[in-house]
Each structure stands twice: as structure tokens, then as C-alpha cells.
N, C-alpha and C. Protein backbone atom coordinates (compact mmCIF):
# COMPACT_ATOMS: atom_id res chain seq x y z
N UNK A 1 5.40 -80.98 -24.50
CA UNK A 1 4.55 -79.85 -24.23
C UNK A 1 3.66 -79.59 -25.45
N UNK A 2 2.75 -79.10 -25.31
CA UNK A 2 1.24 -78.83 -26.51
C UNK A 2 1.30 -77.60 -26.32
N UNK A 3 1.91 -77.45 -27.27
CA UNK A 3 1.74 -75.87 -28.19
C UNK A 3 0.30 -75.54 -28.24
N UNK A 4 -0.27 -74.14 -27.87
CA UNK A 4 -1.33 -73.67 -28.25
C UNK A 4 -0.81 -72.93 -30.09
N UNK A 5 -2.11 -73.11 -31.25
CA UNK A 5 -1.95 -72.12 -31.79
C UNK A 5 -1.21 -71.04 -31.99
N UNK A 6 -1.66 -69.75 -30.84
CA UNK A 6 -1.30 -68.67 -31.28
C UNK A 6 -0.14 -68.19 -29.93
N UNK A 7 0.93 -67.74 -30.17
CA UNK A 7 1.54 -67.77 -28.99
C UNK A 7 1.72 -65.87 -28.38
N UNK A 8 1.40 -65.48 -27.81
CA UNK A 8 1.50 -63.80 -27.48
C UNK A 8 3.19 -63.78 -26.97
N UNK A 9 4.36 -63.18 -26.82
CA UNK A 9 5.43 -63.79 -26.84
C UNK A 9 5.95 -61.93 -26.49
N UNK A 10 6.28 -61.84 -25.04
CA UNK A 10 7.14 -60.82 -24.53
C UNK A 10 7.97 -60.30 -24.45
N UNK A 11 9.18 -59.78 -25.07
CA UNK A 11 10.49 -59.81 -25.32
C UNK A 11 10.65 -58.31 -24.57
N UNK A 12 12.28 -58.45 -24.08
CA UNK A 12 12.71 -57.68 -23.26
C UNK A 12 13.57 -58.20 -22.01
N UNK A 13 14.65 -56.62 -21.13
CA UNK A 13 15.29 -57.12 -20.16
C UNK A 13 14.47 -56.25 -19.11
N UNK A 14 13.57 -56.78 -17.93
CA UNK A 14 12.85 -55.79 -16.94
C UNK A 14 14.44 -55.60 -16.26
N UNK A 15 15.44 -55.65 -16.14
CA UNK A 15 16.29 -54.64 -15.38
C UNK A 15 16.87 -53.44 -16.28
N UNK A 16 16.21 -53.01 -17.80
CA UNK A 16 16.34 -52.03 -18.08
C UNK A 16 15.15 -50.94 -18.53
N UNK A 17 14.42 -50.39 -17.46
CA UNK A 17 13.58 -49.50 -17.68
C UNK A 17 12.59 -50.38 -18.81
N UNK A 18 12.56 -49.30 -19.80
CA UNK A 18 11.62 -49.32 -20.80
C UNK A 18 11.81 -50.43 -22.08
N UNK A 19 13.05 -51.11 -21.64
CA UNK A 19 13.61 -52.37 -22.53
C UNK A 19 12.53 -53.69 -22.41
N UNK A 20 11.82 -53.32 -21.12
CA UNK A 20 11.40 -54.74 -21.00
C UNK A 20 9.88 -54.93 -21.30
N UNK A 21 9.43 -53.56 -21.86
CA UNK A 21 8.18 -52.99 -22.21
C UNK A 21 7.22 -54.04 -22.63
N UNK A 22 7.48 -55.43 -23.48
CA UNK A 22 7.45 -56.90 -24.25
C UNK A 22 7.03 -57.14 -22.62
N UNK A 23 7.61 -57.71 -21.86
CA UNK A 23 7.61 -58.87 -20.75
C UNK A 23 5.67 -57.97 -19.56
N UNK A 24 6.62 -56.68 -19.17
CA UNK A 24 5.21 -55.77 -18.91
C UNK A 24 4.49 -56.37 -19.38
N UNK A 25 3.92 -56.25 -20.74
CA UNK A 25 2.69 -56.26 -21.36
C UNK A 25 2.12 -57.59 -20.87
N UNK A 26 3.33 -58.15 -21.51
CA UNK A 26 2.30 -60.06 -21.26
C UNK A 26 2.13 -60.15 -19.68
N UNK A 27 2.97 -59.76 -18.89
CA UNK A 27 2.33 -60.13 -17.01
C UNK A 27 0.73 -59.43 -17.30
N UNK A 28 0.49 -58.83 -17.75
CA UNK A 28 -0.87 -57.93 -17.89
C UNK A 28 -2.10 -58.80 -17.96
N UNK A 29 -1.35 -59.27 -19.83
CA UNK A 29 -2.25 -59.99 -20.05
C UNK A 29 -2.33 -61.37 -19.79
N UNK A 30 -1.41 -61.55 -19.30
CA UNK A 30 -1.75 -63.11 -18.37
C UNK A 30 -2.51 -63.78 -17.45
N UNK A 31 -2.86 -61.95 -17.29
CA UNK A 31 -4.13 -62.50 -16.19
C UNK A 31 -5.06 -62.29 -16.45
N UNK A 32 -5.38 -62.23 -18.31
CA UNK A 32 -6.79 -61.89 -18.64
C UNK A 32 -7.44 -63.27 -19.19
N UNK A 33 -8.90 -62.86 -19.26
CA UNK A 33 -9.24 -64.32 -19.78
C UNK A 33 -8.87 -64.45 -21.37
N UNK A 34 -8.59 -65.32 -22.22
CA UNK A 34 -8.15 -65.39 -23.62
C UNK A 34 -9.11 -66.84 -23.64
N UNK A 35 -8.91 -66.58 -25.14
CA UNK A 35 -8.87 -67.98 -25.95
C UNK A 35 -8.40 -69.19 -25.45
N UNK A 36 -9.11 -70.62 -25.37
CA UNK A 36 -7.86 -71.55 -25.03
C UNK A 36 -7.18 -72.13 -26.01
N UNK A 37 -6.99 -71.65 -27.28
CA UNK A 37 -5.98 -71.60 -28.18
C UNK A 37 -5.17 -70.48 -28.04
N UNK A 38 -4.75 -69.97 -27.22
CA UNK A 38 -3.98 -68.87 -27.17
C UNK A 38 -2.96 -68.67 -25.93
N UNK A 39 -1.18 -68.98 -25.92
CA UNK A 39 -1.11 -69.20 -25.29
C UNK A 39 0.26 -67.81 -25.06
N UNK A 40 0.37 -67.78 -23.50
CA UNK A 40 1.06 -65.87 -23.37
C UNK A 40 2.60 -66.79 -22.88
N UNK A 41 3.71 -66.13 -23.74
CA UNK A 41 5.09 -66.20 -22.88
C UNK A 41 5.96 -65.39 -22.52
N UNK A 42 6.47 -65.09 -21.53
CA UNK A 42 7.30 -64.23 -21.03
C UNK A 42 8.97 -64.58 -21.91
N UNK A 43 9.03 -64.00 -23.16
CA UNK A 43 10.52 -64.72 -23.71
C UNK A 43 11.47 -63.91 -22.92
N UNK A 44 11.85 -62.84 -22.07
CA UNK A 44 12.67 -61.95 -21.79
C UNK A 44 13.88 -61.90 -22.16
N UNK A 45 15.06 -62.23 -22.44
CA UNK A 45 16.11 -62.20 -23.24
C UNK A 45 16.48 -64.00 -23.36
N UNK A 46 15.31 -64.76 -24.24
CA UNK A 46 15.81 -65.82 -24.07
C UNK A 46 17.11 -65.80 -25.52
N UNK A 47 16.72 -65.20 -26.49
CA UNK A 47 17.53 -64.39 -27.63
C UNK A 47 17.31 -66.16 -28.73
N UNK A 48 18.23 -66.95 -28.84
CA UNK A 48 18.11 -67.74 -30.18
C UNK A 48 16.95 -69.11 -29.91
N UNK A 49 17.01 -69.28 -28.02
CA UNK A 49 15.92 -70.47 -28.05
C UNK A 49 14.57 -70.02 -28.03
N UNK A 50 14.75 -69.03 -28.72
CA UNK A 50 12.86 -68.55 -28.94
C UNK A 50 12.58 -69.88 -30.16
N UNK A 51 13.28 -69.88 -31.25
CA UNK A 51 12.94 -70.73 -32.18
C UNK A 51 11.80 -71.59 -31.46
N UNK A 52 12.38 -72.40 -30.50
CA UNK A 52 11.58 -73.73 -30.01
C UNK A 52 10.15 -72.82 -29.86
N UNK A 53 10.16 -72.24 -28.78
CA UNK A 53 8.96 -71.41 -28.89
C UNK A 53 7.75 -71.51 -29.80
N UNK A 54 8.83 -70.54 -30.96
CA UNK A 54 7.74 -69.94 -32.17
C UNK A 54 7.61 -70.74 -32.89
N UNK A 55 8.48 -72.35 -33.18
CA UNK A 55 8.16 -73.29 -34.42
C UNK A 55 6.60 -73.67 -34.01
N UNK A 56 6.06 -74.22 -35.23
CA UNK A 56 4.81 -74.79 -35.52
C UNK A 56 3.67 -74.19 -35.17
N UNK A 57 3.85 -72.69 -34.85
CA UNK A 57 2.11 -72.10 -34.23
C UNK A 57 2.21 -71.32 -35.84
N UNK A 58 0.65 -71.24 -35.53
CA UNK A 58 0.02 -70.89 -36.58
C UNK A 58 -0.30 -69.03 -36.65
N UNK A 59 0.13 -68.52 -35.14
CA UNK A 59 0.35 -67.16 -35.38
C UNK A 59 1.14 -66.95 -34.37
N UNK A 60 2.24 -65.99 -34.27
CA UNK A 60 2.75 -65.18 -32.77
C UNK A 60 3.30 -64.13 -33.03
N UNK A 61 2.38 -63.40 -31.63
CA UNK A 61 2.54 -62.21 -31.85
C UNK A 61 3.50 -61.72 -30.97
N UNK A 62 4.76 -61.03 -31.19
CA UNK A 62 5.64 -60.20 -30.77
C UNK A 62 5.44 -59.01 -29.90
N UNK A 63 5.51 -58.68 -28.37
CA UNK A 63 5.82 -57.35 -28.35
C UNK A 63 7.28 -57.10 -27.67
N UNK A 64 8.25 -55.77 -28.38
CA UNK A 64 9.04 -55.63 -27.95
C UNK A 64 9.31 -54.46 -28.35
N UNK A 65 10.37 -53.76 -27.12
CA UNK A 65 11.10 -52.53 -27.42
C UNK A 65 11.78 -52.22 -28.83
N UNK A 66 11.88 -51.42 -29.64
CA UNK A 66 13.01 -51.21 -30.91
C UNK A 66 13.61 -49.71 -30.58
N UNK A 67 14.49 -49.82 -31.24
CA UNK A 67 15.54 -48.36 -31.42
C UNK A 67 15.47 -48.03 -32.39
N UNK A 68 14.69 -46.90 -32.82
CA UNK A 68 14.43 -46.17 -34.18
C UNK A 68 14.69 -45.20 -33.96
N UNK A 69 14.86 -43.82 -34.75
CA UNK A 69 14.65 -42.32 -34.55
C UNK A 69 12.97 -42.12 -34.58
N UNK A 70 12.64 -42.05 -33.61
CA UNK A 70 10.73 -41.64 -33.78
C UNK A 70 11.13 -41.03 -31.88
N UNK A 71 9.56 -40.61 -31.82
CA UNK A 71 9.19 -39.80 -30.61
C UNK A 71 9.38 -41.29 -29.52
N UNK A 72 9.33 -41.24 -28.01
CA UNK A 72 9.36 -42.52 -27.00
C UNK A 72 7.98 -42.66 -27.32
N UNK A 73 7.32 -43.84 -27.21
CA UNK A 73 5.98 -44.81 -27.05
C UNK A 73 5.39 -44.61 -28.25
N UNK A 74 6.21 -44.11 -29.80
CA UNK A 74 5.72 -44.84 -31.20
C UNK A 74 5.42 -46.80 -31.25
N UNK A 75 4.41 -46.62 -31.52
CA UNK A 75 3.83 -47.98 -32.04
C UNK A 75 4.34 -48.12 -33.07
N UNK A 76 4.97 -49.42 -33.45
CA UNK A 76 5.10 -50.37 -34.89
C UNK A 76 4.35 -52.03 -35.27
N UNK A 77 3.67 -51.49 -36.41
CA UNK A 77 3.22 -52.92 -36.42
C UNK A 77 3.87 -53.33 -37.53
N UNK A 78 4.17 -54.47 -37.62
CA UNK A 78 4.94 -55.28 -38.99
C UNK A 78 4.41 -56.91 -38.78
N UNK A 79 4.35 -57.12 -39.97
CA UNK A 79 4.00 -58.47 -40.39
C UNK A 79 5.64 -59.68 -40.03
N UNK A 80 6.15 -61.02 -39.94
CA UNK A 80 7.05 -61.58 -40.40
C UNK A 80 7.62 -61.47 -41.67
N UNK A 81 6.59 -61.12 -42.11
CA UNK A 81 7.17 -60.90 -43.94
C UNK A 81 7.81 -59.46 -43.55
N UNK A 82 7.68 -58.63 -43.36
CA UNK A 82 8.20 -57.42 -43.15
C UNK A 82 9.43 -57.51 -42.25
N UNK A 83 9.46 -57.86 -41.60
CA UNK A 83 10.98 -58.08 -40.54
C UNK A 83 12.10 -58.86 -41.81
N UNK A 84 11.33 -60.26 -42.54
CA UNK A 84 12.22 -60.78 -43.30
C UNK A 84 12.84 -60.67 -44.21
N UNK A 85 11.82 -59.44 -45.12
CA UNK A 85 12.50 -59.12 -46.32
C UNK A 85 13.35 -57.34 -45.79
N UNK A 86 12.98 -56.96 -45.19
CA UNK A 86 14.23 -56.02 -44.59
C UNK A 86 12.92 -54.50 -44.54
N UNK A 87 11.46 -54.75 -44.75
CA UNK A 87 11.34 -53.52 -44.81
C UNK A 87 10.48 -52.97 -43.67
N UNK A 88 11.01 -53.23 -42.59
CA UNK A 88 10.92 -52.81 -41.16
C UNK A 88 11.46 -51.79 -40.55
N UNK A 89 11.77 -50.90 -41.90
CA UNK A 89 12.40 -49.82 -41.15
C UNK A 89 13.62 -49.59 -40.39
N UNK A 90 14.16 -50.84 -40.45
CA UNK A 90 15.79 -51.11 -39.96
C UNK A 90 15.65 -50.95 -38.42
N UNK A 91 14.54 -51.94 -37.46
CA UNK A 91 14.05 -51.79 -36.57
C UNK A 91 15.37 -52.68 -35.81
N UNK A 92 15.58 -52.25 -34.50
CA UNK A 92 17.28 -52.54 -33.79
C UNK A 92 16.19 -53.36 -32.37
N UNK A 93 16.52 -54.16 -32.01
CA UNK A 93 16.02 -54.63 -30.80
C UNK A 93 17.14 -54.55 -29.80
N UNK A 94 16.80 -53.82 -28.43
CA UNK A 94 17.44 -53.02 -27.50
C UNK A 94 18.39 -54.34 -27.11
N UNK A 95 18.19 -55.05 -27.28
CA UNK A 95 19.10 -56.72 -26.98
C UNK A 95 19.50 -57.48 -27.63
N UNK A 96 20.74 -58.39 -26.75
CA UNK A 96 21.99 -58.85 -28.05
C UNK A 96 21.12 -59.19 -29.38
N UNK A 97 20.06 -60.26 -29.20
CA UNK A 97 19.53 -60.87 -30.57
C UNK A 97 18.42 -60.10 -31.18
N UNK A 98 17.87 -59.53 -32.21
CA UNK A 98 16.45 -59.18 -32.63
C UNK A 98 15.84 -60.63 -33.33
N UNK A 99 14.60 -60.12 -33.19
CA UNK A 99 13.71 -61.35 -33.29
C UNK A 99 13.87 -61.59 -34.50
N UNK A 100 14.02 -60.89 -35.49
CA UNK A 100 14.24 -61.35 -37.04
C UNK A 100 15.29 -62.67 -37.20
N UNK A 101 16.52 -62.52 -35.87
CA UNK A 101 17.40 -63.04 -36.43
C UNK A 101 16.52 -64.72 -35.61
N UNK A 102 15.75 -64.73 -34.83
CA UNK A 102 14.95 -65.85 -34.24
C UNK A 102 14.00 -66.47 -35.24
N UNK A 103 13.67 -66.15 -36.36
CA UNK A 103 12.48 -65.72 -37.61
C UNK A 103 13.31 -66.48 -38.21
N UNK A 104 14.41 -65.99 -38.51
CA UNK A 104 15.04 -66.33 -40.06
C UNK A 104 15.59 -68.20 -39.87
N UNK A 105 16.12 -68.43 -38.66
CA UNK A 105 16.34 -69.29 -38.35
C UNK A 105 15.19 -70.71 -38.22
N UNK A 106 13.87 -69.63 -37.88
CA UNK A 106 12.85 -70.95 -37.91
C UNK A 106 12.69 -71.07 -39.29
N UNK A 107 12.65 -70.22 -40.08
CA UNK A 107 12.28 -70.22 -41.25
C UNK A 107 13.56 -71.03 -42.19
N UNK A 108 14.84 -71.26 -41.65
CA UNK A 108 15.48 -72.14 -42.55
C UNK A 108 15.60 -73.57 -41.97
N UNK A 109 15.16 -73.91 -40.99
CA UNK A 109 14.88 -75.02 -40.22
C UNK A 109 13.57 -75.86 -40.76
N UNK A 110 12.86 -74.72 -41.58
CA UNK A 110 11.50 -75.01 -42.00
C UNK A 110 10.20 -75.53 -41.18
N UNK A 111 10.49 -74.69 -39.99
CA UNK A 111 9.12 -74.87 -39.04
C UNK A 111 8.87 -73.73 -38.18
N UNK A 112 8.83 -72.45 -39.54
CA UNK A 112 8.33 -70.96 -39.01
C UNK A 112 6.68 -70.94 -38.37
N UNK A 113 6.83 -70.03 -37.56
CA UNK A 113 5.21 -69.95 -37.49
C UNK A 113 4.18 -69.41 -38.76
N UNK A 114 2.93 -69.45 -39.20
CA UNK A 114 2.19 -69.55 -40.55
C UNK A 114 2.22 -67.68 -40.39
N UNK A 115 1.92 -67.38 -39.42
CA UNK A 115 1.93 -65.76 -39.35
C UNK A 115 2.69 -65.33 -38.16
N UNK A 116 3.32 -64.42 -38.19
CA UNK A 116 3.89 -62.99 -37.17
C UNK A 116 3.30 -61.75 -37.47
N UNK A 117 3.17 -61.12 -36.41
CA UNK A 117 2.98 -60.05 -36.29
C UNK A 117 3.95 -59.47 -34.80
N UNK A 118 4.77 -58.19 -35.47
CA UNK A 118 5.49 -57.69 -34.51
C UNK A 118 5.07 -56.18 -33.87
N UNK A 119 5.01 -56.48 -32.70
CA UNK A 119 4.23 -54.85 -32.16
C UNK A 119 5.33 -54.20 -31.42
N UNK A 120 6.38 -53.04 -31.90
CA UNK A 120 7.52 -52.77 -31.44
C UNK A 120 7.37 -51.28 -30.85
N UNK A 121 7.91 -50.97 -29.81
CA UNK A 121 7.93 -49.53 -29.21
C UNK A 121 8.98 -49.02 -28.99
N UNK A 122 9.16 -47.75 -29.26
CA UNK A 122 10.41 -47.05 -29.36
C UNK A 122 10.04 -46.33 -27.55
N UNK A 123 11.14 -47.17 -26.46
CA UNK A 123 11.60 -46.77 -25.21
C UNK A 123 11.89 -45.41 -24.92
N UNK A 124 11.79 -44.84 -24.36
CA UNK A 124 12.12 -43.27 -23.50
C UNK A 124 13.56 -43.63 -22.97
N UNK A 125 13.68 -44.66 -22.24
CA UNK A 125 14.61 -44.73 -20.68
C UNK A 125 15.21 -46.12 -21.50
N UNK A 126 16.37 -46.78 -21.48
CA UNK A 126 16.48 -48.41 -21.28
C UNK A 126 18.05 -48.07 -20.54
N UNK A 127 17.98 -47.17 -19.20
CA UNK A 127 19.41 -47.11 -18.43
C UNK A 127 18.45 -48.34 -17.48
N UNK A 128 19.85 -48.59 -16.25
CA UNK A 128 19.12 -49.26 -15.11
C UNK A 128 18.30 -49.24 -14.72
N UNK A 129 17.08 -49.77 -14.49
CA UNK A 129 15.94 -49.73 -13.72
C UNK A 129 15.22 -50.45 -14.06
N UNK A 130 14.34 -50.80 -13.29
CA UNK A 130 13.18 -51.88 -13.38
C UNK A 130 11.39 -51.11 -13.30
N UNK A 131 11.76 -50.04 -13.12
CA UNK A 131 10.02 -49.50 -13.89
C UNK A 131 10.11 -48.40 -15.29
N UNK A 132 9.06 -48.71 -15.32
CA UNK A 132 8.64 -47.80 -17.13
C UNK A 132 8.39 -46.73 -16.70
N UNK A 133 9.28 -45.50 -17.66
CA UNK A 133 8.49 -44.74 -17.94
C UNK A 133 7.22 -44.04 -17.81
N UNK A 134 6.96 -43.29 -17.85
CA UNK A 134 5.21 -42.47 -17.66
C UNK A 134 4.84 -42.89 -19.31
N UNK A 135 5.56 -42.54 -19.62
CA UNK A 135 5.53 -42.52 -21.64
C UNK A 135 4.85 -43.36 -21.97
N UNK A 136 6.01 -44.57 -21.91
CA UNK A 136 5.94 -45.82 -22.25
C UNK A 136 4.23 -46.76 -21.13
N UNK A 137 4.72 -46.47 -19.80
CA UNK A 137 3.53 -47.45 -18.96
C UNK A 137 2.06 -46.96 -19.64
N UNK A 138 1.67 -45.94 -20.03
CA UNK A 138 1.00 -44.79 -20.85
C UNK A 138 0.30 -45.82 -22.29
N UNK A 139 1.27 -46.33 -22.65
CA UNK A 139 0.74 -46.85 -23.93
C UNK A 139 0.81 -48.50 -24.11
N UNK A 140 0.80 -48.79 -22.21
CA UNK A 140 0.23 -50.53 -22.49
C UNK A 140 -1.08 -50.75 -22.82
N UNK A 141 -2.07 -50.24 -22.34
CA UNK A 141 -3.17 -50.00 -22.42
C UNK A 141 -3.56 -50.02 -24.42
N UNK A 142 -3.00 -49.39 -24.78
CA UNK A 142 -3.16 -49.14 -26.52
C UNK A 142 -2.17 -50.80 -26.97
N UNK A 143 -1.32 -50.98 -26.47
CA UNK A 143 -0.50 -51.97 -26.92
C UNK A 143 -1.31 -53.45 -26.65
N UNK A 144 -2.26 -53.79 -25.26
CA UNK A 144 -3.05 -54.79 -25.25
C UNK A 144 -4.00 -54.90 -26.27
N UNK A 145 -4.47 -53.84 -26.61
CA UNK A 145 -5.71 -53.50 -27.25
C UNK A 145 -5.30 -53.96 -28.84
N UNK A 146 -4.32 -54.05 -29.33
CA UNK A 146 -3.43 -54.44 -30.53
C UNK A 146 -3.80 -56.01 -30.67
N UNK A 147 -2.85 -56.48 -29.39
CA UNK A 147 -3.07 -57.75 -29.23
C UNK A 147 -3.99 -58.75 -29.33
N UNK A 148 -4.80 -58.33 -28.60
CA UNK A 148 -6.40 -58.73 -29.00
C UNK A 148 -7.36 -58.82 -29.87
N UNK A 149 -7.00 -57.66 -30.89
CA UNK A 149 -7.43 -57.44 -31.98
C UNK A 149 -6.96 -58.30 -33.04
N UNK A 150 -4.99 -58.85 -32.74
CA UNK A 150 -4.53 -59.94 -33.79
C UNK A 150 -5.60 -61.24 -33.19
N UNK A 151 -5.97 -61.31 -31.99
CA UNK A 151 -6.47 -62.65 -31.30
C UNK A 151 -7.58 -62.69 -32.54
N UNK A 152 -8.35 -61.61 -32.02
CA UNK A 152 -9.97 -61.55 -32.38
C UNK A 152 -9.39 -61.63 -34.23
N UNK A 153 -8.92 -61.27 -34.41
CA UNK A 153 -8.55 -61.46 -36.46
C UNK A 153 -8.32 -62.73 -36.60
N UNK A 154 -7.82 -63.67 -36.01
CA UNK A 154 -7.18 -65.14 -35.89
C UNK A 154 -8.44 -66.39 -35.66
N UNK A 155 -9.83 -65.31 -34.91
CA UNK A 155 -10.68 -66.33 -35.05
C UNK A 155 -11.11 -66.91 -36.11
């Protein structure tokens, strides 16, 4: 398979509400026109075989739910360097693995991606269910608009 560049990369479980907030986004933008260096994946709880994924691109961008103390539908942006050296705010991903621990692993394998960027939202709801929030559905719209902006920085 031929890796694009930059990979947009969804994380989340859609059978928990606002957990799957990551997977949302990218069905969105999957159906927009992009870059053809730019390529969208639905990771949903793939948890440690993201590695394969994220080795060798030259950027990917993260969106996913976190568990912080902040208000529901706070935006976080963090760099890979920021997830790796710990100052992320001690950001919890609503599922078994967080992506750091997917990061650290490409990174001792020695075929991390050249940049990350992680776009994380603090959930309202992550009981049973399979739709978002008002909160959360509220701030895909601001969360694409992120995305695009790492695209458009990457040209």
C-alpha cells in the first residue's frame, strides 16, 4: 500500500456517544475534496496497530476524544513533541490505548511520523450510544476547520 504524506487519522469508539468524536469528524471529511497527498483514516479503536498507519508520513494529524477537567467541546491542540515529553496536560484517551502510547512506539522502532499534531476534545456523554452530543456535534465544524489549516500549513 502507498502511503500518502499526510495522514488525517480518527480515533474513537462510535458505540460511545461522544468517544467517537475522532471517527465523526473524518466520515465528514472524507467526503471533501483534499490534497492528493493527503490521505483520511477511520483508526476507531484500532489501539497499538496504528503504528503501521502512522510510520513514515511526513505529518498526521490526530483527532480524538480526551478526559481532562475543562468545560465538554474544549479544543486541544498539541504537537507529538508535546504528547512525548509529557506536557499535554496529562491528556487520558477515553480508550484502552492513548495515542502517545502508539507515538512512543513508532518512535522507538525509528519510523515516527516527521510531524503530529493532536486535536483532542473533552466529551459531554461517552455512556452508550452512538450519536453526539449537541455540545460536542456543535464543534465539528471548528474541529474541520483545524484540520485544514494543518493541511494548508503542510503545503
Amino acid at each position: 500500500m502507498d502511503k500518502k504524506p499526510i495522514l488525517i487519522l480518527g480515533l474513537g469508539n462510535l458505540l460511545l456517544k461522544d468517544e467517537g468524536i475522532g471517527v465523526h469528524v473524518v466520515q465528514r471529511i472524507m467526503n471533501m475534496s483534499l490534497p492528493e497527498n493527503v490521505e483520511v483514516l477511520d483508526g476507531g479503536t484500532l489501539g497499538m496497530k496504528l503504528v503501521y498507519y502512522i510510520e513514515d508520513r511526513t505529518k498526521v494529524i490526530v483527532i480524538d476524544a480526551v478526559l481532562i477537567d475543562d468545560q465538554p467541546g474544549s479544543i486541544y491542540h498539541f504537537t507529538g513533541k508535546d504528547l512525548l515529553e509529557g506536557n499535554a496536560c496529562q491528556l487520558f484517551s477515553a480508550h484502552d490505548i492513548d495515542f502517545t502510547h502508539v507515538l512512543k512506539n513508532a518512535e522507538m522502532f525509528g519510523n515516527a511520523p516527521k510531524e503530529v499534531v493532536f486535536i483532542g476534545i473533552k466529551p459531554e456523554d461517552i455512556s452508550p450510544g452512538i450519536e453526539l452530543t449537541p455540545v460536542i456535534e456543535a464543534q465539528i465544524p471548528r474541529i474541520i476547520e483545524l484540520v485544514l489549516k494543518e493541511i494548508e500549513v503542510s503545503k
